[in-house]
PDB file of N, CA and C in Angstrom:
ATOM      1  N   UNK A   1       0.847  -1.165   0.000  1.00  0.00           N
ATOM      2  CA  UNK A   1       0.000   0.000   0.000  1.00  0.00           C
ATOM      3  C   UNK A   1       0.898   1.236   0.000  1.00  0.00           C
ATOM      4  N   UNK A   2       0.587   2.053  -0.767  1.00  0.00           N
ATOM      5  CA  UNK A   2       1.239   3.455  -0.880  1.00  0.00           C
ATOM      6  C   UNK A   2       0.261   4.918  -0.097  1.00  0.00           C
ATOM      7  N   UNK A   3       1.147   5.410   0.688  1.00  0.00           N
ATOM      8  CA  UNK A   3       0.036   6.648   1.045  1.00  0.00           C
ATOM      9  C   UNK A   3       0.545   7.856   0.240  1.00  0.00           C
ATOM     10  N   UNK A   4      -0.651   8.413  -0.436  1.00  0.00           N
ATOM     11  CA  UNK A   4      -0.463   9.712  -1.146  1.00  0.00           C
ATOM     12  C   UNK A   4      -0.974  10.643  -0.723  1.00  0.00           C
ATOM     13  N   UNK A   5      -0.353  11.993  -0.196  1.00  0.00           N
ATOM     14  CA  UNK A   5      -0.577  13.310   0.175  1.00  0.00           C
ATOM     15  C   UNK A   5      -0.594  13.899  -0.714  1.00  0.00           C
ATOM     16  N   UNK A   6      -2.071  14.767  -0.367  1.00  0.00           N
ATOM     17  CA  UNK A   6      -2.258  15.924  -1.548  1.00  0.00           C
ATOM     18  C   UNK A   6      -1.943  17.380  -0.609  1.00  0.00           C
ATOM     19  N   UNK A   7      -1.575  18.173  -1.499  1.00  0.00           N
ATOM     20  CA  UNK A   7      -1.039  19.865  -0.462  1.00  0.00           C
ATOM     21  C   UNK A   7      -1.916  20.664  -1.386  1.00  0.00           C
ATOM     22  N   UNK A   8      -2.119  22.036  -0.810  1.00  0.00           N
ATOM     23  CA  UNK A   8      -2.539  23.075  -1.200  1.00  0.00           C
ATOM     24  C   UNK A   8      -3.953  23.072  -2.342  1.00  0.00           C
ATOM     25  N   UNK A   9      -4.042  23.363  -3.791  1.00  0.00           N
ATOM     26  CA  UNK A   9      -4.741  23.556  -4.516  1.00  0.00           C
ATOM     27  C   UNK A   9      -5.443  21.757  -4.717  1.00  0.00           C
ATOM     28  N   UNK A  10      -4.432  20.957  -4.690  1.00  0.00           N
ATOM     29  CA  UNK A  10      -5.181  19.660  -4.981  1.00  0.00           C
ATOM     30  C   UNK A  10      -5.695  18.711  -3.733  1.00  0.00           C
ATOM     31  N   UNK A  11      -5.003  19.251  -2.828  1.00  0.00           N
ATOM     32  CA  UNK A  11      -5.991  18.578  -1.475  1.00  0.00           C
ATOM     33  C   UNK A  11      -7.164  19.513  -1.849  1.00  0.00           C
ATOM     34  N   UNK A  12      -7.886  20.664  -1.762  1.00  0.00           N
ATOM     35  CA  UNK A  12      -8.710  21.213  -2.241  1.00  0.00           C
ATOM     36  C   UNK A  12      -9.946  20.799  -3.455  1.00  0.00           C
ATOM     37  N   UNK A  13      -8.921  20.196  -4.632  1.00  0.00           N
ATOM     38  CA  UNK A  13      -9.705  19.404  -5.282  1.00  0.00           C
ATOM     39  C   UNK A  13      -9.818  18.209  -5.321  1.00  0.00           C
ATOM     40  N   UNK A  14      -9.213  17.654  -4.379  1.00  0.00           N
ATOM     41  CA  UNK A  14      -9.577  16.125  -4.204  1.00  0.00           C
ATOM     42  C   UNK A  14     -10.403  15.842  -2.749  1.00  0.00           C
ATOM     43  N   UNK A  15     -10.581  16.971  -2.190  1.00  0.00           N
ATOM     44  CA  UNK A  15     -11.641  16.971  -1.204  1.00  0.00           C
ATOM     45  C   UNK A  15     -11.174  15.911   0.152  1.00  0.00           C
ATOM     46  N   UNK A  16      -9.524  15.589   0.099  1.00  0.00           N
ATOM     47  CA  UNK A  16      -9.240  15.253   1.247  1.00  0.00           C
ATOM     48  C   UNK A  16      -7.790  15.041   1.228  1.00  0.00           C
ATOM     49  N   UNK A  17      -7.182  14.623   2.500  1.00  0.00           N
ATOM     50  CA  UNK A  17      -5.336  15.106   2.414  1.00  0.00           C
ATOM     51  C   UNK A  17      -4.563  13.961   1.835  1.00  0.00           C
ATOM     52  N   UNK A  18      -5.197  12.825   2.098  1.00  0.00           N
ATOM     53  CA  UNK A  18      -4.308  12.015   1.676  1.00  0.00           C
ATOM     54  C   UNK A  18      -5.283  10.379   1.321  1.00  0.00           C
ATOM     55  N   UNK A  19      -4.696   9.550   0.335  1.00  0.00           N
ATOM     56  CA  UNK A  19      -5.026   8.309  -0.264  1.00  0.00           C
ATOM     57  C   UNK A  19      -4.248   7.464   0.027  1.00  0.00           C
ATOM     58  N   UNK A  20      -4.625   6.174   0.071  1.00  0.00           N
ATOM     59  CA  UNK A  20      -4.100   4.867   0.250  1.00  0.00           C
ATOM     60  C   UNK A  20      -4.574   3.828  -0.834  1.00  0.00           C
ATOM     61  N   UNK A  21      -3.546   3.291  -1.935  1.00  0.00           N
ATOM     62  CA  UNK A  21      -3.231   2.888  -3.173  1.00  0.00           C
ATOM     63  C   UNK A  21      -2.176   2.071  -3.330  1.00  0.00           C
ATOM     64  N   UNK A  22      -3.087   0.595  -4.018  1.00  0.00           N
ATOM     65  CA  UNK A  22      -2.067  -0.037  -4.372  1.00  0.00           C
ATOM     66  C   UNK A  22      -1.344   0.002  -5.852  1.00  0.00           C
ATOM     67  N   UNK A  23      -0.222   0.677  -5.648  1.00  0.00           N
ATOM     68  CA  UNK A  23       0.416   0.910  -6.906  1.00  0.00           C
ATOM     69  C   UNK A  23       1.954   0.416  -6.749  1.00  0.00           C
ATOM     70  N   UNK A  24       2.370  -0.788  -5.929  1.00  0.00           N
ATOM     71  CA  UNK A  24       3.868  -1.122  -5.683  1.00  0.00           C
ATOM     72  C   UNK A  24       4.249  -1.492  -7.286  1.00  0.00           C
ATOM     73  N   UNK A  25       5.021  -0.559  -7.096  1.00  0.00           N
ATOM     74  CA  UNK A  25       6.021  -0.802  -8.770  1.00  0.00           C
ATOM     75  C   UNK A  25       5.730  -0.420  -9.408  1.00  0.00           C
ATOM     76  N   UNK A  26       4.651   0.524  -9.665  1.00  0.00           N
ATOM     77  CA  UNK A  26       4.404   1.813  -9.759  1.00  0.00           C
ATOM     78  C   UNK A  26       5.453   2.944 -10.175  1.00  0.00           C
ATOM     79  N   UNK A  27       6.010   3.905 -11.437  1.00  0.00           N
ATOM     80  CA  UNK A  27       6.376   4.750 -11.235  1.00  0.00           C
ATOM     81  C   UNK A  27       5.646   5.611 -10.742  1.00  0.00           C
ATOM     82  N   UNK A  28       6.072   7.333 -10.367  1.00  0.00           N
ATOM     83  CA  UNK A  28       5.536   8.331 -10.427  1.00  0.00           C
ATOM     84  C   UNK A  28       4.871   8.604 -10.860  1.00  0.00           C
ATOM     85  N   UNK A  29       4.690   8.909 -12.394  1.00  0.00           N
ATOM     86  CA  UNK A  29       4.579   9.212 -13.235  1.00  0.00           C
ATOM     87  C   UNK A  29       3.245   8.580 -13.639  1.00  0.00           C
ATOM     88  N   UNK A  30       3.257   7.428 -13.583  1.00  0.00           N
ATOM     89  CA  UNK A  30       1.946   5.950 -13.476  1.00  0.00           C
ATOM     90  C   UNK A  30       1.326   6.306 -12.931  1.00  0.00           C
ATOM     91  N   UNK A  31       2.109   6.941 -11.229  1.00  0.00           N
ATOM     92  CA  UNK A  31       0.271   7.212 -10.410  1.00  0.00           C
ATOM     93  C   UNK A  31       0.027   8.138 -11.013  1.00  0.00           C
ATOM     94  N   UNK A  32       0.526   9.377 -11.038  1.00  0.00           N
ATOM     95  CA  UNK A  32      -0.231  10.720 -11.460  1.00  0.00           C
ATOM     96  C   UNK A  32      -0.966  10.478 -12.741  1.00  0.00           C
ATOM     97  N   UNK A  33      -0.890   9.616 -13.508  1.00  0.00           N
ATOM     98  CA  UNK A  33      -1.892   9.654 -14.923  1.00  0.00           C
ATOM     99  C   UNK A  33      -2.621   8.753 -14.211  1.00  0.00           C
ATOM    100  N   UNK A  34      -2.696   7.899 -13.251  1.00  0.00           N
ATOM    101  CA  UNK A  34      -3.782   6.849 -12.848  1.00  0.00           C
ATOM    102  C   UNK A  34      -4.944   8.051 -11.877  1.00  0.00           C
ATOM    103  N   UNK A  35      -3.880   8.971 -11.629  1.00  0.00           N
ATOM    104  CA  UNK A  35      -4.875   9.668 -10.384  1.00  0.00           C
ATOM    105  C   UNK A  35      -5.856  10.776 -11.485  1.00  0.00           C
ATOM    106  N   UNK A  36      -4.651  11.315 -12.209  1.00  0.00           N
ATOM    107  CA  UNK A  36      -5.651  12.272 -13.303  1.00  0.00           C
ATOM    108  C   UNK A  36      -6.529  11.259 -13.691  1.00  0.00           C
ATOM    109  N   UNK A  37      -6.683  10.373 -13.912  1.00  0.00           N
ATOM    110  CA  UNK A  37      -8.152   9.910 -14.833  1.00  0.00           C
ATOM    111  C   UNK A  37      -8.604   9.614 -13.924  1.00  0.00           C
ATOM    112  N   UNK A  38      -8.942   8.913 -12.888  1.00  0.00           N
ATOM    113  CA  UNK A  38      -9.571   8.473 -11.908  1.00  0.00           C
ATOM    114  C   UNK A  38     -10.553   8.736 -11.193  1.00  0.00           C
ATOM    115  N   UNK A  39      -9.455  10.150 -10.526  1.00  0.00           N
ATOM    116  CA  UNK A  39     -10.639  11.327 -10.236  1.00  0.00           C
ATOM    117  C   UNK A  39     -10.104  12.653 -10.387  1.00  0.00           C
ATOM    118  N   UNK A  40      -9.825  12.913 -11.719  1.00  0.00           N
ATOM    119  CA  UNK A  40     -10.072  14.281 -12.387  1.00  0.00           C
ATOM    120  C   UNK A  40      -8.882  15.304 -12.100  1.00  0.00           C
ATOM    121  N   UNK A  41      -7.887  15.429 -11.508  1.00  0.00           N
ATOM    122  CA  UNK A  41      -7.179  16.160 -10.993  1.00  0.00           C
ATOM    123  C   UNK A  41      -6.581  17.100 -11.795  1.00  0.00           C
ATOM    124  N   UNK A  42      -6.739  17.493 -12.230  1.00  0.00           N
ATOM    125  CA  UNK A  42      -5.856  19.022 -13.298  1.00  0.00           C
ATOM    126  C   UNK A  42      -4.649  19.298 -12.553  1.00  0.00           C
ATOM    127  N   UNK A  43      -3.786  19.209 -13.572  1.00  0.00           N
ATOM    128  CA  UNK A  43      -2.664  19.871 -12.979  1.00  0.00           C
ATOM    129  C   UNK A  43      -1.727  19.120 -12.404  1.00  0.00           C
ATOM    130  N   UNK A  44      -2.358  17.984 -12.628  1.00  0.00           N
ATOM    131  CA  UNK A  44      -1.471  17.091 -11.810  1.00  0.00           C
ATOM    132  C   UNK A  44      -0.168  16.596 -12.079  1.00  0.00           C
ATOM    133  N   UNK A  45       0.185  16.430 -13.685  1.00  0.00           N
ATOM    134  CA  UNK A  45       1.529  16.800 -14.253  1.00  0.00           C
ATOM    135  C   UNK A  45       2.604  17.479 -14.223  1.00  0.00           C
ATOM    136  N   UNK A  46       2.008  18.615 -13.732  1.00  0.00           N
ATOM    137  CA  UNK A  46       2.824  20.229 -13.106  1.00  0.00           C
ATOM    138  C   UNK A  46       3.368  20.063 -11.873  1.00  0.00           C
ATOM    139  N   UNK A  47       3.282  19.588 -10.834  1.00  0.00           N
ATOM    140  CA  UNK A  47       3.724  19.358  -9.503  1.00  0.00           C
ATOM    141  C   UNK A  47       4.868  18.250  -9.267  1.00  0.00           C
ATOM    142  N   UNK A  48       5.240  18.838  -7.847  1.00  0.00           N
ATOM    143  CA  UNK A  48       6.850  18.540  -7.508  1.00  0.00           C
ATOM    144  C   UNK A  48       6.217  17.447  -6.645  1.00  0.00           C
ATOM    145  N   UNK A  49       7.645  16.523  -6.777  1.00  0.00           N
ATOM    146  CA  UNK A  49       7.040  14.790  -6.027  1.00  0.00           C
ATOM    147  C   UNK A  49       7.598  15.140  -5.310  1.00  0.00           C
ATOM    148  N   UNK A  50       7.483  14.449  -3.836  1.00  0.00           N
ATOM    149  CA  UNK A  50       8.428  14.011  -2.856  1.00  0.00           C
ATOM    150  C   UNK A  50       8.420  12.297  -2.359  1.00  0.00           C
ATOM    151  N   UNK A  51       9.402  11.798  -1.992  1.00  0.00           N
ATOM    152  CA  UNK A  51       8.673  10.331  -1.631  1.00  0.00           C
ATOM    153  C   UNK A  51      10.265  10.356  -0.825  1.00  0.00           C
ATOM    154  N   UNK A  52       8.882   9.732   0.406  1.00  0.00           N
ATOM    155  CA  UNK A  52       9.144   9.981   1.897  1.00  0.00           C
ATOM    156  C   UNK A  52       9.938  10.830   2.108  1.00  0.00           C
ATOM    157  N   UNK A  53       9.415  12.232   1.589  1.00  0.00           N
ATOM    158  CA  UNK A  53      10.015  13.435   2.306  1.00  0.00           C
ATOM    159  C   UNK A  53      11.585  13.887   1.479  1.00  0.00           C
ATOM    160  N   UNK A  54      12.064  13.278   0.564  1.00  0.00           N
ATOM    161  CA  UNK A  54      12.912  13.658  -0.390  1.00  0.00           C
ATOM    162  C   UNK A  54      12.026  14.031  -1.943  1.00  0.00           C
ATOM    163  N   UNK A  55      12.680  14.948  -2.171  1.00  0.00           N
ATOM    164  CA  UNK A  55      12.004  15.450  -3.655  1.00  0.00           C
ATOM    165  C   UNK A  55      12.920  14.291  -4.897  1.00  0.00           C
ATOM    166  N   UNK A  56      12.022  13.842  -5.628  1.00  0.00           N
ATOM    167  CA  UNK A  56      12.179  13.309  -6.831  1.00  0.00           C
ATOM    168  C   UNK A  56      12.116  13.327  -7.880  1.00  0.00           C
ATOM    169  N   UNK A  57      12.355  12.259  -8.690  1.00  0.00           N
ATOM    170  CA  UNK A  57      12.158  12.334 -10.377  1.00  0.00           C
ATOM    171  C   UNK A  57      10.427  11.758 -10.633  1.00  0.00           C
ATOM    172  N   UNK A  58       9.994  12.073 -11.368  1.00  0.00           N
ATOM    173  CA  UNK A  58       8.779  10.845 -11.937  1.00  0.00           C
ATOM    174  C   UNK A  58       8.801   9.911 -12.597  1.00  0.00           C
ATOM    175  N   UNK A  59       9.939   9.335 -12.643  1.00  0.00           N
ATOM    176  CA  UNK A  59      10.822   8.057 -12.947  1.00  0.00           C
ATOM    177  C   UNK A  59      10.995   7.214 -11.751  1.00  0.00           C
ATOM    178  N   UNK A  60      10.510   7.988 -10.533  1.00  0.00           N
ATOM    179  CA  UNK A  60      11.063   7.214  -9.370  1.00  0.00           C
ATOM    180  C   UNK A  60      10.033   6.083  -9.188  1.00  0.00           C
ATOM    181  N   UNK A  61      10.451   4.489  -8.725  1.00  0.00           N
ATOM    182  CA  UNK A  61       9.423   3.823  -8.311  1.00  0.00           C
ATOM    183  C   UNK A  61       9.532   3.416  -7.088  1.00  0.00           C
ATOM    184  N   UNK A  62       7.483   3.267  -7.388  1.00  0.00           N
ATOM    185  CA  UNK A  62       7.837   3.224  -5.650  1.00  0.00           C
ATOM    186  C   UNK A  62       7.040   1.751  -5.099  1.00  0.00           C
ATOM    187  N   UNK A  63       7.532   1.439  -3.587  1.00  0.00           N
ATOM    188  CA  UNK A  63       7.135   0.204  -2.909  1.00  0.00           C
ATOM    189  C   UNK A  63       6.186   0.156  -1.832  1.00  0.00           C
ATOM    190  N   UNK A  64       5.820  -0.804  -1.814  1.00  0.00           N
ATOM    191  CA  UNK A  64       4.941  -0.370  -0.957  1.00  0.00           C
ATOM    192  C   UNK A  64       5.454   0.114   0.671  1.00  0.00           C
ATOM    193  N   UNK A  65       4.362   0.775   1.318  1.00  0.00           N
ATOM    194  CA  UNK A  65       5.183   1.142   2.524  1.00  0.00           C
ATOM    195  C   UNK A  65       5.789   2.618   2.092  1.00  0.00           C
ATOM    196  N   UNK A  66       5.662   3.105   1.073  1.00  0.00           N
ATOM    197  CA  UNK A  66       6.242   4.413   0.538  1.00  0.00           C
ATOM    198  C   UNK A  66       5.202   5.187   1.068  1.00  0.00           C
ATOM    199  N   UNK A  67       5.372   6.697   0.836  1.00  0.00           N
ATOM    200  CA  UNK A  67       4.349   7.717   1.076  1.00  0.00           C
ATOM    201  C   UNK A  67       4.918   8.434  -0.105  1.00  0.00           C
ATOM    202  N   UNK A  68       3.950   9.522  -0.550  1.00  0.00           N
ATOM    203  CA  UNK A  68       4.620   9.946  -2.153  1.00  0.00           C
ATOM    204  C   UNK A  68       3.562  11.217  -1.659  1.00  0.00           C
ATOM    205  N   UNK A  69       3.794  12.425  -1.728  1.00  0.00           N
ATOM    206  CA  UNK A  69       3.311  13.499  -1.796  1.00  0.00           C
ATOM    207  C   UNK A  69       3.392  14.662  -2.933  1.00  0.00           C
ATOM    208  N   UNK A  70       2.269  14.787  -3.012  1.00  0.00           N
ATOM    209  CA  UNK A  70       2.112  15.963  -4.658  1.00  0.00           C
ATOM    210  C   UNK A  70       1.752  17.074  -4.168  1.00  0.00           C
ATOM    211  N   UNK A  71       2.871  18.060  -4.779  1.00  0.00           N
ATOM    212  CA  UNK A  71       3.170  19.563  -3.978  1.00  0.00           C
ATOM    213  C   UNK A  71       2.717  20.830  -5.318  1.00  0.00           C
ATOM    214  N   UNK A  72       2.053  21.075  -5.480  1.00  0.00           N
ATOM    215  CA  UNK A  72       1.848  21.921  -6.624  1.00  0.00           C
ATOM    216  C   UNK A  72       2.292  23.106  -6.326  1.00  0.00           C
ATOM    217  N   UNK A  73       2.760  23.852  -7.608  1.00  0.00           N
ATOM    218  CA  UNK A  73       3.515  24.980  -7.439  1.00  0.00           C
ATOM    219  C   UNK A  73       2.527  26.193  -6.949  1.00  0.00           C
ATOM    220  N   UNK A  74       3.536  26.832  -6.036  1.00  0.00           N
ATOM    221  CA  UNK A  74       2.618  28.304  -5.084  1.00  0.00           C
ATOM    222  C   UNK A  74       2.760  29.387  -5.749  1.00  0.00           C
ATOM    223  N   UNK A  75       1.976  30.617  -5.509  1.00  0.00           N
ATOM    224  CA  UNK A  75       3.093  32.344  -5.527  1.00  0.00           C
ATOM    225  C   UNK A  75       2.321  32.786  -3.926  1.00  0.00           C
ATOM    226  N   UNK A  76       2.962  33.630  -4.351  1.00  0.00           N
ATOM    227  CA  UNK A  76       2.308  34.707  -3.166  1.00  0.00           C
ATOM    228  C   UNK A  76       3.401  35.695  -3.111  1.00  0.00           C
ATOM    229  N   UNK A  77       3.389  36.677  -2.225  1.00  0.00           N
ATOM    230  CA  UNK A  77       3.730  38.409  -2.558  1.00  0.00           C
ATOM    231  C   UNK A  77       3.774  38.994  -1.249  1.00  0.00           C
TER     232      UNK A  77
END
């Protein structure tokens, strides 16, 4: 099982912080097109990975027991 954290604009549109998914062996890249179609996520291509708390490639795969968090880009002023 993989836990996925959503931050900012897409916890927002996914209407909660985090998922639990079996995707072991799984790239990155795999979940985020499994999650865009799934349930709808825009934008989801655009955002910075982390897995377990190190930032990554979307080449990275992952095992289970991972946590993988999708950080979409901010501004503010």
């Amino acid at each position: 099982m993989i836990k996925v954290l959503f931050f900012a604009r897409l916890q927002e549109e996914f209407g909660r912080e985090s998922l639990d998914v079996e995707s072991d062996g799984w790239t990155i890249e795999e979940l985020k097109k499994w999650l865009s179609h799934e349930y709808h996520l825009s934008g989801l291509a655009n955002t910075m990975s982390a897995l377990n708390e190190e930032f990554t490639e979307d080449s990275a795969v992952l095992s289970s027991g991972d946590t993988i968090a999708f950080i979409p880009p901010v501004s503010g002023g």
